[in-house]
PDB file of N, CA and C in Angstrom:
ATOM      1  N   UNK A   1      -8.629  -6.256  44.433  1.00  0.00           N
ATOM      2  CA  UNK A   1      -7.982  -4.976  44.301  1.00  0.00           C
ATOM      3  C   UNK A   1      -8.730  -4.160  43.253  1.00  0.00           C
ATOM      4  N   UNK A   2      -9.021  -3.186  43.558  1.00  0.00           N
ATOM      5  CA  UNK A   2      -9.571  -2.508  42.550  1.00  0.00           C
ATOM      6  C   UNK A   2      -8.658  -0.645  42.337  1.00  0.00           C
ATOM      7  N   UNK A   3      -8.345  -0.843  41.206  1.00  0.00           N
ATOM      8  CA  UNK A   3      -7.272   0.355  40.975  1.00  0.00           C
ATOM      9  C   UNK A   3      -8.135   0.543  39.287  1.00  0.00           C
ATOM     10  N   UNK A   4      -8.120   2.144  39.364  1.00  0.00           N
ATOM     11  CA  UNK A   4      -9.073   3.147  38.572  1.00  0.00           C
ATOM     12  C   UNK A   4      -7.827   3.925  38.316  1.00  0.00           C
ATOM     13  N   UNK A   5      -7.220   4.331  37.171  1.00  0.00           N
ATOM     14  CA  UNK A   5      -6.341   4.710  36.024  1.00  0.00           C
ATOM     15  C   UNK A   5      -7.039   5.756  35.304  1.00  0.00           C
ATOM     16  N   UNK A   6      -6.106   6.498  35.195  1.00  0.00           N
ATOM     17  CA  UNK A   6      -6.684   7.645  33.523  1.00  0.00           C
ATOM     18  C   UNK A   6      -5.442   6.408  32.702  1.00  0.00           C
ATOM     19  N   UNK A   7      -6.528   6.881  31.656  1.00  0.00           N
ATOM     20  CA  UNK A   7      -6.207   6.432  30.393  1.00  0.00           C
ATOM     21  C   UNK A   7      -5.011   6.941  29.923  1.00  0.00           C
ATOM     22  N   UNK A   8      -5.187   8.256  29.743  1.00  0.00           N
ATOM     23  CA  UNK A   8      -4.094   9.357  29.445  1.00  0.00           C
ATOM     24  C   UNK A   8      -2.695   9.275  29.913  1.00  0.00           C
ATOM     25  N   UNK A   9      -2.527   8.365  31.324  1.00  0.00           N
ATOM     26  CA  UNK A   9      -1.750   8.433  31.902  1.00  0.00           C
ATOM     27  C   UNK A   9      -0.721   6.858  31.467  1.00  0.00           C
ATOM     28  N   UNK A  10      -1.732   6.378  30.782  1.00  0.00           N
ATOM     29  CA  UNK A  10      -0.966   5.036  30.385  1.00  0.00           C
ATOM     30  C   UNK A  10      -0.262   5.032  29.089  1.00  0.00           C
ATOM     31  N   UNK A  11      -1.178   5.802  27.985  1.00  0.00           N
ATOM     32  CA  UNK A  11      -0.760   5.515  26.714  1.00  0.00           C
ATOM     33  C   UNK A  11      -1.823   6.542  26.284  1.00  0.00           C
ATOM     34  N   UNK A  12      -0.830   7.395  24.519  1.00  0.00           N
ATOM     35  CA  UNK A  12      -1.266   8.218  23.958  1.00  0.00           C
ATOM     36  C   UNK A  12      -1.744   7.799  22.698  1.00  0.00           C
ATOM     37  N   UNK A  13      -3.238   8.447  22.221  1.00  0.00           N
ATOM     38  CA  UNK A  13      -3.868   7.830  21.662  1.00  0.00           C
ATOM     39  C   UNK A  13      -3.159   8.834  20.024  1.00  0.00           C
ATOM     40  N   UNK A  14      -3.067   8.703  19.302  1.00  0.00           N
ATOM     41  CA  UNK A  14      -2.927   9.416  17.661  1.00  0.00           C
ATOM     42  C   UNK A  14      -3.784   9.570  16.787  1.00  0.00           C
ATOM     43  N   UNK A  15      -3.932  10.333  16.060  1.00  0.00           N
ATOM     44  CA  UNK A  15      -4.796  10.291  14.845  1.00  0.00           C
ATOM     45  C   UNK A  15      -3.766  10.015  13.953  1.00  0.00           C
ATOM     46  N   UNK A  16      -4.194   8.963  13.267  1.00  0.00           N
ATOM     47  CA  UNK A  16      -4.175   8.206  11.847  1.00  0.00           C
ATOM     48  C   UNK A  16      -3.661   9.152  10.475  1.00  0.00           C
ATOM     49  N   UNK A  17      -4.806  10.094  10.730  1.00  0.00           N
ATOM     50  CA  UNK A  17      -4.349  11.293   9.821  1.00  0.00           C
ATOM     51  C   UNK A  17      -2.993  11.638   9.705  1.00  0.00           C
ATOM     52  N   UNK A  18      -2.847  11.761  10.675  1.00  0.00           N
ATOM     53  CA  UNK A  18      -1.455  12.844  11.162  1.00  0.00           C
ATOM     54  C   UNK A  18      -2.026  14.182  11.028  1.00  0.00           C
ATOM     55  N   UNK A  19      -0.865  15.263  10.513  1.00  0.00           N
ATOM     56  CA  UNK A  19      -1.679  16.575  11.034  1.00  0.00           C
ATOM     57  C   UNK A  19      -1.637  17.146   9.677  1.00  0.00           C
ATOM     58  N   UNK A  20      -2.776  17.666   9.031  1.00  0.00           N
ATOM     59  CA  UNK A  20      -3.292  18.031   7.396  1.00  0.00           C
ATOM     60  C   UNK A  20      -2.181  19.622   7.418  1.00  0.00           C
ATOM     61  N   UNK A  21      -1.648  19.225   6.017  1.00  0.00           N
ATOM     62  CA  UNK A  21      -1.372  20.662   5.723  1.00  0.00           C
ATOM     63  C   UNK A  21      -1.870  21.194   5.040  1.00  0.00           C
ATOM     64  N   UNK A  22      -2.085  22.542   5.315  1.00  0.00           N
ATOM     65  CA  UNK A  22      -3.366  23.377   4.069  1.00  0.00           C
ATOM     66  C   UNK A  22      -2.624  23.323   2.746  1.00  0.00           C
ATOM     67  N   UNK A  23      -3.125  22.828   1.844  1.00  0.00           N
ATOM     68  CA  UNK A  23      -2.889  22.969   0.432  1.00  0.00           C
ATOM     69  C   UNK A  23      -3.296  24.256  -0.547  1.00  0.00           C
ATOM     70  N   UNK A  24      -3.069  24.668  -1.512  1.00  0.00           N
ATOM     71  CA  UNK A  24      -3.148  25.319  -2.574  1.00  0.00           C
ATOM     72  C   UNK A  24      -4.449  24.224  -3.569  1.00  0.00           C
ATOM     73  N   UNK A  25      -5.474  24.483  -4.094  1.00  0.00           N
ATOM     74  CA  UNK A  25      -5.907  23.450  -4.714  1.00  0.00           C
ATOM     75  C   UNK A  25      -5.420  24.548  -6.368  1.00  0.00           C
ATOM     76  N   UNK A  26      -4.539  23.161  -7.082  1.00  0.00           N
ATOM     77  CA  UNK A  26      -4.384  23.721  -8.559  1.00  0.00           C
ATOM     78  C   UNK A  26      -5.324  23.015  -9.598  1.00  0.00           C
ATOM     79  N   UNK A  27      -5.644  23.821 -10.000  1.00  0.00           N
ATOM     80  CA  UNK A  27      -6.278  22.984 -11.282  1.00  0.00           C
ATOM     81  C   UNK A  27      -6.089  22.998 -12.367  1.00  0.00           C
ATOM     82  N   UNK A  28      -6.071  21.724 -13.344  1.00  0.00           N
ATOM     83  CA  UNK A  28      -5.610  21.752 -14.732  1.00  0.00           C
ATOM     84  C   UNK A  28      -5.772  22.506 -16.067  1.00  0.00           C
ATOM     85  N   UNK A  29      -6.808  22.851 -16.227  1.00  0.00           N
ATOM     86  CA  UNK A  29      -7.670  23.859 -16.517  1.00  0.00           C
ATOM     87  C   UNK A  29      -9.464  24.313 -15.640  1.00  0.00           C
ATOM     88  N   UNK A  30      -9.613  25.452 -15.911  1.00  0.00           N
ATOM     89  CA  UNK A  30     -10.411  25.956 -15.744  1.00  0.00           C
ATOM     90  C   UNK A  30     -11.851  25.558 -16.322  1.00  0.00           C
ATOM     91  N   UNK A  31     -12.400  25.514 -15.051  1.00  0.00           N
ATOM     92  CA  UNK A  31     -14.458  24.682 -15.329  1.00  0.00           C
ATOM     93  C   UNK A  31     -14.926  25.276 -16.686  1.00  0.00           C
ATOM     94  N   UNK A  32     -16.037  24.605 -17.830  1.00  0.00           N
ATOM     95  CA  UNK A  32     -16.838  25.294 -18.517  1.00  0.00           C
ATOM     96  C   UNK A  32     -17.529  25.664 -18.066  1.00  0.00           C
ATOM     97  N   UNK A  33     -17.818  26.901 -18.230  1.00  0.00           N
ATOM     98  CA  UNK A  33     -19.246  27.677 -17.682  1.00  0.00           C
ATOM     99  C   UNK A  33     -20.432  27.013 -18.085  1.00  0.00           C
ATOM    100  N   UNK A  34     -20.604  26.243 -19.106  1.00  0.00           N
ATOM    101  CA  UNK A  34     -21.540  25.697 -19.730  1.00  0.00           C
ATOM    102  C   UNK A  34     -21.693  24.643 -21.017  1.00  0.00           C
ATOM    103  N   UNK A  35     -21.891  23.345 -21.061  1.00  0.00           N
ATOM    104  CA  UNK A  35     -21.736  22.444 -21.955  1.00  0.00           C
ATOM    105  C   UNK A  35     -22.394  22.738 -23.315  1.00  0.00           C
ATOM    106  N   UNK A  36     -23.228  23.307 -23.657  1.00  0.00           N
ATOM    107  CA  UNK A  36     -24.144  24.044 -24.541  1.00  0.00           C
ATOM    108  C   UNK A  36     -23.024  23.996 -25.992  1.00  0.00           C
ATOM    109  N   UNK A  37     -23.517  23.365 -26.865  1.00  0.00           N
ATOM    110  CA  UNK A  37     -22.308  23.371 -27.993  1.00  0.00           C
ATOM    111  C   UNK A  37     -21.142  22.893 -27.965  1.00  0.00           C
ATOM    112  N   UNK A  38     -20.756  22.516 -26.890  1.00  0.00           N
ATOM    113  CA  UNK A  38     -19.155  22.329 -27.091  1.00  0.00           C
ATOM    114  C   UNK A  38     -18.938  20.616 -27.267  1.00  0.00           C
ATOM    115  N   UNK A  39     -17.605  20.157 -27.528  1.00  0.00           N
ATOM    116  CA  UNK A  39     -17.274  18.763 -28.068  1.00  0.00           C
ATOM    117  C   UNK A  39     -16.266  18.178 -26.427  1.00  0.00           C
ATOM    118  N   UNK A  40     -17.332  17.212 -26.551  1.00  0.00           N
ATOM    119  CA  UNK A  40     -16.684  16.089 -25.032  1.00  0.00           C
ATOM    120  C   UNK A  40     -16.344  14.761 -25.680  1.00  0.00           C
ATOM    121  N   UNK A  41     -14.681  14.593 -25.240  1.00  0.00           N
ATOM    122  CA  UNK A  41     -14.752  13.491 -25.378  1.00  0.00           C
ATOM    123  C   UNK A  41     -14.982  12.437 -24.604  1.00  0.00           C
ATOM    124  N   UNK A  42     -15.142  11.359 -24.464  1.00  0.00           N
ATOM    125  CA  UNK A  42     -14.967  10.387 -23.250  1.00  0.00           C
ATOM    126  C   UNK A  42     -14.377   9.330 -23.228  1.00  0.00           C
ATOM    127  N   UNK A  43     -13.205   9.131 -23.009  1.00  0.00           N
ATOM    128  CA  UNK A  43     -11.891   8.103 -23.086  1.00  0.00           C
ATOM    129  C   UNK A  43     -12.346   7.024 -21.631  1.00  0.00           C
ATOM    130  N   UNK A  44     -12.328   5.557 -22.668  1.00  0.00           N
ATOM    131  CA  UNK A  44     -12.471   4.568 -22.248  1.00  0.00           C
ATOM    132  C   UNK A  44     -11.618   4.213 -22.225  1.00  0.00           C
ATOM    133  N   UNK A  45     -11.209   3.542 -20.490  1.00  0.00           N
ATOM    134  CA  UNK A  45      -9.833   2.979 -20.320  1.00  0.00           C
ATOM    135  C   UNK A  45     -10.039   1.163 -20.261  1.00  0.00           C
ATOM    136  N   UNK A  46     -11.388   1.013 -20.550  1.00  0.00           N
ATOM    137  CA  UNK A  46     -11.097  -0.656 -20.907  1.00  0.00           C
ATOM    138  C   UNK A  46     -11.268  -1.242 -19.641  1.00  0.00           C
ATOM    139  N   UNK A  47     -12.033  -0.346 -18.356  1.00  0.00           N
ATOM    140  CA  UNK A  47     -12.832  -1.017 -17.245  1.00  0.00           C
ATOM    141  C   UNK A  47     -13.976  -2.113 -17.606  1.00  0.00           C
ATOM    142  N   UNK A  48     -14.029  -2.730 -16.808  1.00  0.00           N
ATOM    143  CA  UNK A  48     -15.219  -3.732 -16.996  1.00  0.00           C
ATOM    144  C   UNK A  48     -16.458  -2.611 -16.869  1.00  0.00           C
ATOM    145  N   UNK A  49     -17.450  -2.980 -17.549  1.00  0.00           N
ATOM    146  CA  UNK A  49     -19.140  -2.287 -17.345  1.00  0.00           C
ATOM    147  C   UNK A  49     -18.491  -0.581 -17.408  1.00  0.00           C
ATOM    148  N   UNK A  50     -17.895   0.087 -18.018  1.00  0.00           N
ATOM    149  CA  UNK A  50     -17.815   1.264 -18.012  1.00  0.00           C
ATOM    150  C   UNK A  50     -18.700   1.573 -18.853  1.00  0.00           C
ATOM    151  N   UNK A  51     -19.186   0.691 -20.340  1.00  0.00           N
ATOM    152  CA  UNK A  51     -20.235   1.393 -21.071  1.00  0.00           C
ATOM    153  C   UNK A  51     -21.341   1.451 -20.236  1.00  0.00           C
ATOM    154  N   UNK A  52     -21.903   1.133 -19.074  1.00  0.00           N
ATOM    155  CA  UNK A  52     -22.572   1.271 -19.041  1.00  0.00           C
ATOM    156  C   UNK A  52     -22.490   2.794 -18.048  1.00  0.00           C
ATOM    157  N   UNK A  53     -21.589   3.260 -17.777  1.00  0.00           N
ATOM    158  CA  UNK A  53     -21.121   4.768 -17.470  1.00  0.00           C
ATOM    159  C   UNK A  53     -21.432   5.712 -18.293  1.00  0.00           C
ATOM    160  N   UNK A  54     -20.440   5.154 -19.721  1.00  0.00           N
ATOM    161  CA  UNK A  54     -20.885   6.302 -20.180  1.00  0.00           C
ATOM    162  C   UNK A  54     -22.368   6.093 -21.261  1.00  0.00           C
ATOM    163  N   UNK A  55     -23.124   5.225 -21.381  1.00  0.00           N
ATOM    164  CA  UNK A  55     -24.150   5.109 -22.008  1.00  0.00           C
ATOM    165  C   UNK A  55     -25.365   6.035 -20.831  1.00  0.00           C
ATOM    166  N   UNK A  56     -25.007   6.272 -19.534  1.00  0.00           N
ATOM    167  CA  UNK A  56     -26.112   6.735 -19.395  1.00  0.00           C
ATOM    168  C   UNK A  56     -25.738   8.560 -19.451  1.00  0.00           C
ATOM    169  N   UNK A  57     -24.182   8.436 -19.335  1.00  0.00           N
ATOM    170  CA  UNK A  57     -23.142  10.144 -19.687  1.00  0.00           C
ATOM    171  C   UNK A  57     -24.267  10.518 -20.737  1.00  0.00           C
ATOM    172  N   UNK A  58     -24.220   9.041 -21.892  1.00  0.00           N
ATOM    173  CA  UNK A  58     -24.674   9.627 -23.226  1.00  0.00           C
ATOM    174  C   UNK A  58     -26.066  10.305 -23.809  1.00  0.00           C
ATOM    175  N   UNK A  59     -26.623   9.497 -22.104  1.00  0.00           N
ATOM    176  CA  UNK A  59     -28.436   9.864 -22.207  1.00  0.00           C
ATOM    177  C   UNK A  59     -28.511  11.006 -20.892  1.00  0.00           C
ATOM    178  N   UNK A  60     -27.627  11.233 -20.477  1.00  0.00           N
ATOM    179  CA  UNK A  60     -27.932  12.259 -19.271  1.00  0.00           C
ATOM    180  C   UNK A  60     -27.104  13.699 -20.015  1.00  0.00           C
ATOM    181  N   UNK A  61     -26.057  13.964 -20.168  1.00  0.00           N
ATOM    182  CA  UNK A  61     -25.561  15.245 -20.890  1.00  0.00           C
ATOM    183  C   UNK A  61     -26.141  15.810 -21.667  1.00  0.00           C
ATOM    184  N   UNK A  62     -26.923  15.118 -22.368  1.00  0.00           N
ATOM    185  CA  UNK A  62     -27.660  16.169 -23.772  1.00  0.00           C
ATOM    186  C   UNK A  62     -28.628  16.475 -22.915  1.00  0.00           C
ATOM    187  N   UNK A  63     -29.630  16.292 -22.103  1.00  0.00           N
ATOM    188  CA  UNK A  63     -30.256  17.379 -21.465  1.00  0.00           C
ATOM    189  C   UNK A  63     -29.953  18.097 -20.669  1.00  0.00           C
ATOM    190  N   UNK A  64     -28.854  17.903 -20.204  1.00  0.00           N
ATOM    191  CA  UNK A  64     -28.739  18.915 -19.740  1.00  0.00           C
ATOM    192  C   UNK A  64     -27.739  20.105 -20.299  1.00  0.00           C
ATOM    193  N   UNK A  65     -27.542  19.678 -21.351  1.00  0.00           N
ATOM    194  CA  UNK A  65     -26.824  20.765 -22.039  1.00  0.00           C
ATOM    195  C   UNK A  65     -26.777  20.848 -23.747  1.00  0.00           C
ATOM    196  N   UNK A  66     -28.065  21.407 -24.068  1.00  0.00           N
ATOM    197  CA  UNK A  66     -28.280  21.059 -25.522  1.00  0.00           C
ATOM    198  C   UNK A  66     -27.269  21.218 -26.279  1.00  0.00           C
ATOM    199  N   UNK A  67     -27.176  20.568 -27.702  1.00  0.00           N
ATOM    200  CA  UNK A  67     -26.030  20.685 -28.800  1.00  0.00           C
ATOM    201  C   UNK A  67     -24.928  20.295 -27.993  1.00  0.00           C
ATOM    202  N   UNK A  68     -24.703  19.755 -27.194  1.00  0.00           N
ATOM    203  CA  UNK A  68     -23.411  19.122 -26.710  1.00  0.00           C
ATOM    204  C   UNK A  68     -23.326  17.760 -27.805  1.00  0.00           C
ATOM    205  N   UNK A  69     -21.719  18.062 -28.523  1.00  0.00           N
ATOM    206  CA  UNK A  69     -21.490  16.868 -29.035  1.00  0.00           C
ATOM    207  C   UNK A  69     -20.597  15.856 -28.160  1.00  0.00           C
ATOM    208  N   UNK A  70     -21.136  14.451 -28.247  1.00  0.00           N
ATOM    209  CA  UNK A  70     -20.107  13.469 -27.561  1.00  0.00           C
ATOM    210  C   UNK A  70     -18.941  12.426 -28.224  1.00  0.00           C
ATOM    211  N   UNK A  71     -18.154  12.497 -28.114  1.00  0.00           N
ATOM    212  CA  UNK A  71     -17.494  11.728 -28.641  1.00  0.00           C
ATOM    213  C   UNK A  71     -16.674  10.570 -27.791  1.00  0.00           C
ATOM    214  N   UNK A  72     -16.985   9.241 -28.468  1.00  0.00           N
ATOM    215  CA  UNK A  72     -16.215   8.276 -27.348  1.00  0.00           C
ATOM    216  C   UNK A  72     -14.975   7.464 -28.361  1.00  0.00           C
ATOM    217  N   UNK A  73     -13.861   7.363 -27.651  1.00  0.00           N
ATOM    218  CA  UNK A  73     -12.862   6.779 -27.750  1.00  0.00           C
ATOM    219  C   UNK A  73     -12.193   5.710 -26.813  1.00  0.00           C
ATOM    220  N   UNK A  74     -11.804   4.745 -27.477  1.00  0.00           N
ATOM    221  CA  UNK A  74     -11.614   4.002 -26.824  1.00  0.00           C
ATOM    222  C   UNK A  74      -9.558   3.659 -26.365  1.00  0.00           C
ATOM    223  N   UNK A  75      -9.478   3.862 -25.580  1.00  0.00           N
ATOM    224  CA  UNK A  75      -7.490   3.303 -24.958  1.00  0.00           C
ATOM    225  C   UNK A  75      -7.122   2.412 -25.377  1.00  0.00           C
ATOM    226  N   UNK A  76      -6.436   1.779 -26.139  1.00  0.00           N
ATOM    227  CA  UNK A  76      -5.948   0.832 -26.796  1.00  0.00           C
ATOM    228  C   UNK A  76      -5.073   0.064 -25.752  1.00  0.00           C
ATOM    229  N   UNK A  77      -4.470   0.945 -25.614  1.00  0.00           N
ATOM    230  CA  UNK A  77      -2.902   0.306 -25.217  1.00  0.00           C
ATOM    231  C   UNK A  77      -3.362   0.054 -23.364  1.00  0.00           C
ATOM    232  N   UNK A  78      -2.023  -0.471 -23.044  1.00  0.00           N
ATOM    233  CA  UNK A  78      -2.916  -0.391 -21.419  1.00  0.00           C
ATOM    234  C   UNK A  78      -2.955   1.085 -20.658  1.00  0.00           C
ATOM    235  N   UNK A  79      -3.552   1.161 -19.099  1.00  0.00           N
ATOM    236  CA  UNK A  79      -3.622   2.478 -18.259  1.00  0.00           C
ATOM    237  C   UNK A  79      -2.167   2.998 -18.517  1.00  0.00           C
ATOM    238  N   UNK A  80      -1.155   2.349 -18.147  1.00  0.00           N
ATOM    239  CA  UNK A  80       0.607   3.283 -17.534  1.00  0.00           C
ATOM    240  C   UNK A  80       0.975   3.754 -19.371  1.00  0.00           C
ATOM    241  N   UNK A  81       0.369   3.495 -20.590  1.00  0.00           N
ATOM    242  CA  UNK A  81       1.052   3.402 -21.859  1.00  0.00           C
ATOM    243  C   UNK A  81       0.410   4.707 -22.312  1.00  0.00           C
ATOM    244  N   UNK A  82       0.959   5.851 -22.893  1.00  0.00           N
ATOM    245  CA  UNK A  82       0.913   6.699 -23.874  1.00  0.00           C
ATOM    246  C   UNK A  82       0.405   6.260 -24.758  1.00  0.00           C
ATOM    247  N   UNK A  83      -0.708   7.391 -25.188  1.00  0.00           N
ATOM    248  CA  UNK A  83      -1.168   7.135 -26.921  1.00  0.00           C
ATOM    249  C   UNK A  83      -1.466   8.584 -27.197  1.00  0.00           C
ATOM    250  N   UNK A  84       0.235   8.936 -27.793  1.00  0.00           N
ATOM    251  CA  UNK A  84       0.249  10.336 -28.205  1.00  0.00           C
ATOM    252  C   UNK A  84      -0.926  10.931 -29.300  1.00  0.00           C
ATOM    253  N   UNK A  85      -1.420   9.782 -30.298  1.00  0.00           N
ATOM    254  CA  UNK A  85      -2.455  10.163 -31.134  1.00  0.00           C
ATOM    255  C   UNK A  85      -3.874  10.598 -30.671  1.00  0.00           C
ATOM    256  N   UNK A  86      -4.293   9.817 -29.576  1.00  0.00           N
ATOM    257  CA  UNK A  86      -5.342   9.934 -28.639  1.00  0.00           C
ATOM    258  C   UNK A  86      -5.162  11.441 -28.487  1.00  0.00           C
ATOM    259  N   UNK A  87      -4.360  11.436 -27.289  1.00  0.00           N
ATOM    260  CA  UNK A  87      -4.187  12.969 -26.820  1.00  0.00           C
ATOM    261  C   UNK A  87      -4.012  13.861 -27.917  1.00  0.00           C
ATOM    262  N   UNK A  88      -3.632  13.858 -28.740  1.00  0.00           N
ATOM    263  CA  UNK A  88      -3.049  14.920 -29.989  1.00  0.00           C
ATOM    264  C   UNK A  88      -4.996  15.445 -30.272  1.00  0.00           C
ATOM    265  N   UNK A  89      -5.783  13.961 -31.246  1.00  0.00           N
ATOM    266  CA  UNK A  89      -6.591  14.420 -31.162  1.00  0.00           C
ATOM    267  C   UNK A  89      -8.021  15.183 -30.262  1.00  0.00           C
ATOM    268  N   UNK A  90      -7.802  14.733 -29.044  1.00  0.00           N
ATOM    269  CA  UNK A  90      -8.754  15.511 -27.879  1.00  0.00           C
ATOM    270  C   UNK A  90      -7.755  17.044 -27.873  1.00  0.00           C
ATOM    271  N   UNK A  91      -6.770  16.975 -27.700  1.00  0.00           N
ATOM    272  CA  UNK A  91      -6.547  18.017 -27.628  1.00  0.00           C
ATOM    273  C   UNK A  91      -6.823  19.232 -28.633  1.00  0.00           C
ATOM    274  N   UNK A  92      -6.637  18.727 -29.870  1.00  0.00           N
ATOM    275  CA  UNK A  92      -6.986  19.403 -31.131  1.00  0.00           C
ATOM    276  C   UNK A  92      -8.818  19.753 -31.355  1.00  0.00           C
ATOM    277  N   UNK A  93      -9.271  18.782 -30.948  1.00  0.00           N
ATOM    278  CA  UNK A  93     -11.038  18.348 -30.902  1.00  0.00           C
ATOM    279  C   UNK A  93     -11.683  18.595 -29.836  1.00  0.00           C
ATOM    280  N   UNK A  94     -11.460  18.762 -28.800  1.00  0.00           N
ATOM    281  CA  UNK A  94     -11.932  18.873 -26.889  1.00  0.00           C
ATOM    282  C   UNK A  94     -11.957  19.722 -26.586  1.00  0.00           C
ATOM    283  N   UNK A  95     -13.461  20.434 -26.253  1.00  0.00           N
ATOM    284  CA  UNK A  95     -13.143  21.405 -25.356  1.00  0.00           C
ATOM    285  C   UNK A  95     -13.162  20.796 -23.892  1.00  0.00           C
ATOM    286  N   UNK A  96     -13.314  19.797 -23.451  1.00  0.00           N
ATOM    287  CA  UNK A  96     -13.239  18.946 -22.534  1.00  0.00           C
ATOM    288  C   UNK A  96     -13.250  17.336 -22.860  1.00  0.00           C
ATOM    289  N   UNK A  97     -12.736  16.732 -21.824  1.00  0.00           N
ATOM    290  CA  UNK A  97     -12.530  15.350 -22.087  1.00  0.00           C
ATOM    291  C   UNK A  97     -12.905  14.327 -20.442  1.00  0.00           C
ATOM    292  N   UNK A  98     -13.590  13.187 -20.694  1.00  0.00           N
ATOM    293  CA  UNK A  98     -14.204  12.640 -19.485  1.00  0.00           C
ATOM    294  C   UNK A  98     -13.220  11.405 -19.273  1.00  0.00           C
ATOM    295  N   UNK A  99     -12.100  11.003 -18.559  1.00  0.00           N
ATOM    296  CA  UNK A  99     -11.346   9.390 -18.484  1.00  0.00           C
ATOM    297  C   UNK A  99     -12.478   8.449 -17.362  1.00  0.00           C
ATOM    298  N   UNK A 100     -12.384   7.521 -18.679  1.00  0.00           N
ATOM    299  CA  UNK A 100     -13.517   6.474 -17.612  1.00  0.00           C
ATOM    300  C   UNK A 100     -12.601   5.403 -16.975  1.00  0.00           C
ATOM    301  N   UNK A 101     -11.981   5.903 -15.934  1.00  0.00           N
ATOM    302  CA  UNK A 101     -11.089   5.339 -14.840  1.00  0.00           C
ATOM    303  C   UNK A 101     -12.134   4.534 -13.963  1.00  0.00           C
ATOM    304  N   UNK A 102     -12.938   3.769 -13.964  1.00  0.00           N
ATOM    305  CA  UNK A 102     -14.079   3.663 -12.952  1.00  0.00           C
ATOM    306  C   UNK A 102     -13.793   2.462 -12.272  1.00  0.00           C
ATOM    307  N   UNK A 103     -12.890   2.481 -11.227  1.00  0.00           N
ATOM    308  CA  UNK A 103     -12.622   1.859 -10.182  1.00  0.00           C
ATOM    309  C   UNK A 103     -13.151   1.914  -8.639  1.00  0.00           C
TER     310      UNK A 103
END
């Protein structure tokens, strides 16, 4: 017996996706126009091999953006835990800040 079927007619196929809704993209603050002088911090969250992230941050940013100062700090506490002092000082000290989340 030979019997030839649409597909279509058996079963409906889905995308996975489902169907995208257009978003708004917000952002937290607004891009620097330029790293040139300003103070970065870079918060280490205590990933394995992240220094070696930001050790090359530390050799790649200054050329490309002279007088950029870097500053690294390290997370004490674990990822889900507050460290209001941390934040107090980037916030007070930062004109930007880098989280080395590197998963």
């Amino acid at each position: 017996m030979n019997i030839k079927t649409n597909l279509s007619d058996i079963c409906a196929v889905l995308n996975p996706r489902g169907i995208e809704q257009a978003r708004e993209v917000i952002y937290i603050n607004q891009r620097l126009p330029d790293l040139t002088g300003k103070t970065i911090f870079m918060v280490d969250m205590g990933k394995q091999q992240s220094d070696i992230v930001f050790d090359a941050l530390e050799e790649y940013l200054p050329a490309l953006a002279p007088e950029v100062k870097l500053v690294r700090r390290q997370k004490t506490l674990s990822y889900f835990e507050d460290e209001p002092d941390l934040w107090n000082e980037i916030e007070k000290h930062a004109d930007a800040f880098i989280i080395g989340a590197f998963d």
